[in-house]
Protein backbone atom coordinates (compact mmCIF):
# COMPACT_ATOMS: atom_id res chain seq x y z
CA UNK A 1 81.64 99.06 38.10
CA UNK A 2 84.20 99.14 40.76
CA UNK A 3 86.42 96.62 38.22
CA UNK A 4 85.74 99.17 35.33
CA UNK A 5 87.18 102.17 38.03
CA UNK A 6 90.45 99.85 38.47
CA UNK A 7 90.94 99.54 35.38
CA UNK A 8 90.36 102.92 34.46
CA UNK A 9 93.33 104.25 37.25
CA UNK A 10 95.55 101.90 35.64
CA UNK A 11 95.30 103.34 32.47
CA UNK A 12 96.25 106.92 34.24
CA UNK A 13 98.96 105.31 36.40
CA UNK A 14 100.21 103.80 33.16
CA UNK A 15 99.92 107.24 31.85
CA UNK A 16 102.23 108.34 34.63
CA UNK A 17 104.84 106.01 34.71
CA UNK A 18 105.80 106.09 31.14
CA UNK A 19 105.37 109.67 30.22
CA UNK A 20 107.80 112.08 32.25
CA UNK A 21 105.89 114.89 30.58
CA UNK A 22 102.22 113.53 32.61
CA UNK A 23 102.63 116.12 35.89
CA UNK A 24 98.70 114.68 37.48
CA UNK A 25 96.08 112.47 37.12
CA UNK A 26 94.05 115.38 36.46
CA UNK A 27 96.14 116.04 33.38
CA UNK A 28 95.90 112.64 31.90
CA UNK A 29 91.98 112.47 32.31
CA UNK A 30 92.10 116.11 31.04
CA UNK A 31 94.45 116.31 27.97
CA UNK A 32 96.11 112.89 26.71
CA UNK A 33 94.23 111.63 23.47
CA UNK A 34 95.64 108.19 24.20
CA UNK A 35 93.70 108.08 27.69
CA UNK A 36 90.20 109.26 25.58
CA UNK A 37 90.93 106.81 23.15
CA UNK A 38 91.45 103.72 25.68
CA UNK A 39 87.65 104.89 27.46
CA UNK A 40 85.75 105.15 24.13
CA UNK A 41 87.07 101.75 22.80
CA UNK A 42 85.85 100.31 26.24
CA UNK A 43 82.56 101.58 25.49
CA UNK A 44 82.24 100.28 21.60
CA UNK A 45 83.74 97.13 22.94
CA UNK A 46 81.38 96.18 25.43
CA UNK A 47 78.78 97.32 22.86
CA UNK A 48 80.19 94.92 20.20
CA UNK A 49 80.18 91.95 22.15
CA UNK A 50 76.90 92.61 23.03
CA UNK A 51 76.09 92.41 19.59
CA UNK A 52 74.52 96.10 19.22
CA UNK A 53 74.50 97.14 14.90
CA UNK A 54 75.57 100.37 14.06
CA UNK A 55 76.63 101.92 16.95
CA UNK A 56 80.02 100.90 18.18
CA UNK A 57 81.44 101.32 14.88
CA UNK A 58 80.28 105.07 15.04
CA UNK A 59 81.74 105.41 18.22
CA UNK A 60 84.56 104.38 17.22
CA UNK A 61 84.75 107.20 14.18
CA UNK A 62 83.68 109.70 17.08
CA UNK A 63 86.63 108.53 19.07
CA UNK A 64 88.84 108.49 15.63
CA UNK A 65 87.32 111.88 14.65
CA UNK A 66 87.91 113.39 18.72
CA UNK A 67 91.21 111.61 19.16
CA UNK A 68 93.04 111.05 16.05
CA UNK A 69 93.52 107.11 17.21
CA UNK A 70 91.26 104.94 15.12
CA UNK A 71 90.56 101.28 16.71
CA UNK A 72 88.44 98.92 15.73
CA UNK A 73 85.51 97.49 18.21
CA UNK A 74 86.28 94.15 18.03
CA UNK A 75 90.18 94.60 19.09
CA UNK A 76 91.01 93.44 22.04
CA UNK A 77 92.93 95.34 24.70
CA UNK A 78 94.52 94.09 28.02
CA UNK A 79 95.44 96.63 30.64
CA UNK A 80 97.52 99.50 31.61
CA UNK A 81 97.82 100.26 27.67
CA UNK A 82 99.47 103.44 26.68
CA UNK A 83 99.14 105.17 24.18
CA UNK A 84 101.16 108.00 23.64
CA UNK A 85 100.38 110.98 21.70
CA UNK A 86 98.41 108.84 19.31
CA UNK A 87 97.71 110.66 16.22
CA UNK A 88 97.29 108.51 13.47
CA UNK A 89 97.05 105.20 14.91
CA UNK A 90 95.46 102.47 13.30
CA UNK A 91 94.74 99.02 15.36
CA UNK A 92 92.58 96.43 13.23
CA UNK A 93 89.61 94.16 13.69
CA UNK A 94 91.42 91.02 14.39
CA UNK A 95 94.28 92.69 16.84
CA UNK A 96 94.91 91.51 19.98
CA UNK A 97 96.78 93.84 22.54
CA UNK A 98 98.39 92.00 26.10
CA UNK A 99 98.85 93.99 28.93
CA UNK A 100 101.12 97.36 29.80
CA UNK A 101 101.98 97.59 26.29
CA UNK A 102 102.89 100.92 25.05
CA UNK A 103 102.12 102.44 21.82
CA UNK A 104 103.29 106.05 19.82
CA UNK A 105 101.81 107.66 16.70
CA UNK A 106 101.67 106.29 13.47
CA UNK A 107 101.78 102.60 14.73
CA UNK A 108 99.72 100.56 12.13
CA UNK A 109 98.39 96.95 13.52
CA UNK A 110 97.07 96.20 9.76
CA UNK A 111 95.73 93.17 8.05
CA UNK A 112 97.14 91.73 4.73
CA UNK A 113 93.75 89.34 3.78
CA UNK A 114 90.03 90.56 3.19
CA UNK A 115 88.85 86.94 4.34
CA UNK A 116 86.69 87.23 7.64
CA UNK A 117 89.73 85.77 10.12
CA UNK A 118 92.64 86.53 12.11
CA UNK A 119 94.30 88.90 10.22
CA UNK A 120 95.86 91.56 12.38
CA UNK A 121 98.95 91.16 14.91
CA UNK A 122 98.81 89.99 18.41
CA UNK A 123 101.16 91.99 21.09
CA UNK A 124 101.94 89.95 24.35
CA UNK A 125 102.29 91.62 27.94
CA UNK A 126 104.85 94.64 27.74
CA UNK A 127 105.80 95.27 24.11
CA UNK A 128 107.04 98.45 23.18
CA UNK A 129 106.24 99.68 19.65
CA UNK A 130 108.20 102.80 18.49
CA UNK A 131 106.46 105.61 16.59
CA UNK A 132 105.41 104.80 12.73
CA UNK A 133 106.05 101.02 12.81
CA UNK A 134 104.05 99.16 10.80
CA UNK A 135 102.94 95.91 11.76
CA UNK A 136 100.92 93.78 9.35
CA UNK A 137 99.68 90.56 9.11
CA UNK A 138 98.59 87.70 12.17
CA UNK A 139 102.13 88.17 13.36
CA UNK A 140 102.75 87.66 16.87
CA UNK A 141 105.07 90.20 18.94
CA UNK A 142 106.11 88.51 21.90
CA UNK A 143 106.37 89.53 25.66
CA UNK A 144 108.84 92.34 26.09
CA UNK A 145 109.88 93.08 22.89
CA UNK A 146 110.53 96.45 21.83
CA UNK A 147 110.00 97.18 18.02
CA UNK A 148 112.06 100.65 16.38
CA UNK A 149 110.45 103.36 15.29
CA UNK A 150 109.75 103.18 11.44
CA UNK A 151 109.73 99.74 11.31
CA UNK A 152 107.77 97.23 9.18
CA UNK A 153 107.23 93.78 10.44
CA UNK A 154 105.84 91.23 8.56
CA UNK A 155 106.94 88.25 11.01
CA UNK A 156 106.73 87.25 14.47
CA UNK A 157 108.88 88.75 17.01
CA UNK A 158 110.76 86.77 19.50
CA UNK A 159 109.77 87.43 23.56
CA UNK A 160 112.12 90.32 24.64
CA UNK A 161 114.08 90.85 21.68
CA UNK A 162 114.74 94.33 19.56
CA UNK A 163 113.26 94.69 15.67
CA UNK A 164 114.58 97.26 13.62
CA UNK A 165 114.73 98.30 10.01
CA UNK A 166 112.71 97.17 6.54
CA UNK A 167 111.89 94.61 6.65
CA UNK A 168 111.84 94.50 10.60
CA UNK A 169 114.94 92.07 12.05
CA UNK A 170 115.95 90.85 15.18
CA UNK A 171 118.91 93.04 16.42
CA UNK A 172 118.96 92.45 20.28
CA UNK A 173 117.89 90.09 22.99
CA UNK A 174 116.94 91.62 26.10
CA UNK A 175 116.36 89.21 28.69
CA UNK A 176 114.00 89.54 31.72
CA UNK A 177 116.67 88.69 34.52
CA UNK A 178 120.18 90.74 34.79
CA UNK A 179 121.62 89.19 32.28
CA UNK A 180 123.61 91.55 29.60
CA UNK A 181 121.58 92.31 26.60
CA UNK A 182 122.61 89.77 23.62
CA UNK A 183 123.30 91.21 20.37
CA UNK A 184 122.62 89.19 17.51
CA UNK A 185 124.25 89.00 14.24
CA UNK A 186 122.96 91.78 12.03
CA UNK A 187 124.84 90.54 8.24
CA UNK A 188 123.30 93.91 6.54
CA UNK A 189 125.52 95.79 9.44
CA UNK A 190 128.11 94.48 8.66
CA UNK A 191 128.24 94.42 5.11
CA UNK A 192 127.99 98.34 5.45
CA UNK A 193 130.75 98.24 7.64
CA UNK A 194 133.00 95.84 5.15
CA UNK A 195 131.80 98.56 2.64
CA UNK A 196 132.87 101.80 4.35
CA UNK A 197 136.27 100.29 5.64
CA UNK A 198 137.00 99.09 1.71
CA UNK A 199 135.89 103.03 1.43
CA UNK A 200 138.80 104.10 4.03
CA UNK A 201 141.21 101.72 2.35
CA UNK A 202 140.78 103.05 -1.42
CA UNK A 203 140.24 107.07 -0.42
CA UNK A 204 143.98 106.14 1.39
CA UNK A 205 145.73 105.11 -1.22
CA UNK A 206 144.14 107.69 -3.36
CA UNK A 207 145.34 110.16 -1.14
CA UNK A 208 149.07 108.47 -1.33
CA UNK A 209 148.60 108.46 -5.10
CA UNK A 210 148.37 112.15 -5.01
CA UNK A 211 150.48 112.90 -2.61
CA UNK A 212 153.22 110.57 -4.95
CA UNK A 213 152.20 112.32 -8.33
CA UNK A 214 152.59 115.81 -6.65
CA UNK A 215 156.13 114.68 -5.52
CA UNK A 216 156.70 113.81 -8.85
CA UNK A 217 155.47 116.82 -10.58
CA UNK A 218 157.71 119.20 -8.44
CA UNK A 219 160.91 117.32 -8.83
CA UNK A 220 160.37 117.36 -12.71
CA UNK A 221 159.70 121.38 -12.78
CA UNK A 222 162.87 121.41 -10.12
CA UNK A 223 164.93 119.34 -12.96
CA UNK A 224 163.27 121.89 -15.58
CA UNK A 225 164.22 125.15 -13.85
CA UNK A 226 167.68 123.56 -12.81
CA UNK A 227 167.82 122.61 -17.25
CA UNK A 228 167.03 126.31 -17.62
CA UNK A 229 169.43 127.53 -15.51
CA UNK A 230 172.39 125.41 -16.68
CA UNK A 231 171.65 126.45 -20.28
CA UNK A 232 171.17 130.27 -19.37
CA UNK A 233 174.30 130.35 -17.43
């Protein structure tokens, strides 16, 4: 019991710490749907292990149906987990969450086989996944890494690097000590970048083009009025 309280503060401190918006404890237990989420997975949890039919799984569609955040029993989930506004979050049968990781809406940790094995990612100590990613597949997110919001990762992250994009890729390396952040090659960058200076070259020398033909066209009307003239006079 007294392990089950410590846990339970470090879900609020976690609360705390990584939501400026969290004023009190009393507001986490209170209002955060993340919070209610973590407590009634603990509960179907325990229950599944213990091998109870029925009954987790329905606690789990209370907690979906209360909370928005649908997770199954069988995931496991380290501590200080945060789950942040929540609605619409999906973790799997097979997932396996590390500790202080943080979480937003519209995450997806989905499955890509119906066979009765791992089949859902696993998210080391500290990952950061931004709102709407979608992770799918036994993929394994290593410690630290931060994934972008809107995301779709099919592989396994590298230990404190930065995913981005569809499909997800490996953007930045942040390491653990003071050392500057590493930014990797990114070869659909830069091809956009190739593309839109090519862009800034051509609309250029469109631009002298006209300016050139406009020359043009007023020194032939000036030969034309100075024709007219001549003849009139």
């Amino acid at each position: 019991m007294r392990r089950l309280l410590q846990n339970i503060r470090r879900d609020i401190r976690a609360a705390r710490e990584r939501d400026p918006a969290a004023i009190s404890d009393l507001e986490v237990i209170l209002a955060y749907p993340g919070f209610h989420a973590r407590q009634l997975h603990r509960l179907a949890h325990a229950l599944q292990r213990r091998g109870l039919p029925i009954v987790p799984r329905l606690i789990s569609h209370l907690n979906r149906a209360l909370t928005g955040i649908e997770i199954h029993p069988a995931a496991r989930i380290g501590e200080g987990l945060f789950i942040d506004h929540g609605m619409g979050l999906v973790i799997g049968e097979t997932a396996e969450i590390g500790d202080d990781v943080t979480l937003y809406q519209g995450v997806t940790l989905g499955g890509t086989s119906r066979l009765r094995h791992k089949r859902h990612p696993t998210l080391r100590d500290g990952v950061v996944v931004g709102a709407h990613a979608q992770l799918i597949g036994a993929i394994e997110v290593g410690e630290g890494a931060r994934v972008g919001a809107g995301s779709v990762v099919v592989n396994s992250v590298p230990p404190y690097s930065t995913v981005v994009g569809v499909p997800g890729r490996t953007v930045a390396v942040r390491f653990p000590d003071n050392r500057p952040i590493a930014r990797l090659p990114d070869p659909e960058a830069e091809t956009i970048e190739l593309l839109q200076q090519r862009i800034r070259e051509l609309e250029g020398r469109l631009a002298g083009l006209e300016r050139h033909l406009g020359r043009m066209r007023a020194d032939r009307m000036e030969r034309s009025e100075s024709w007219v003239t001549g003849e009139l006079a």
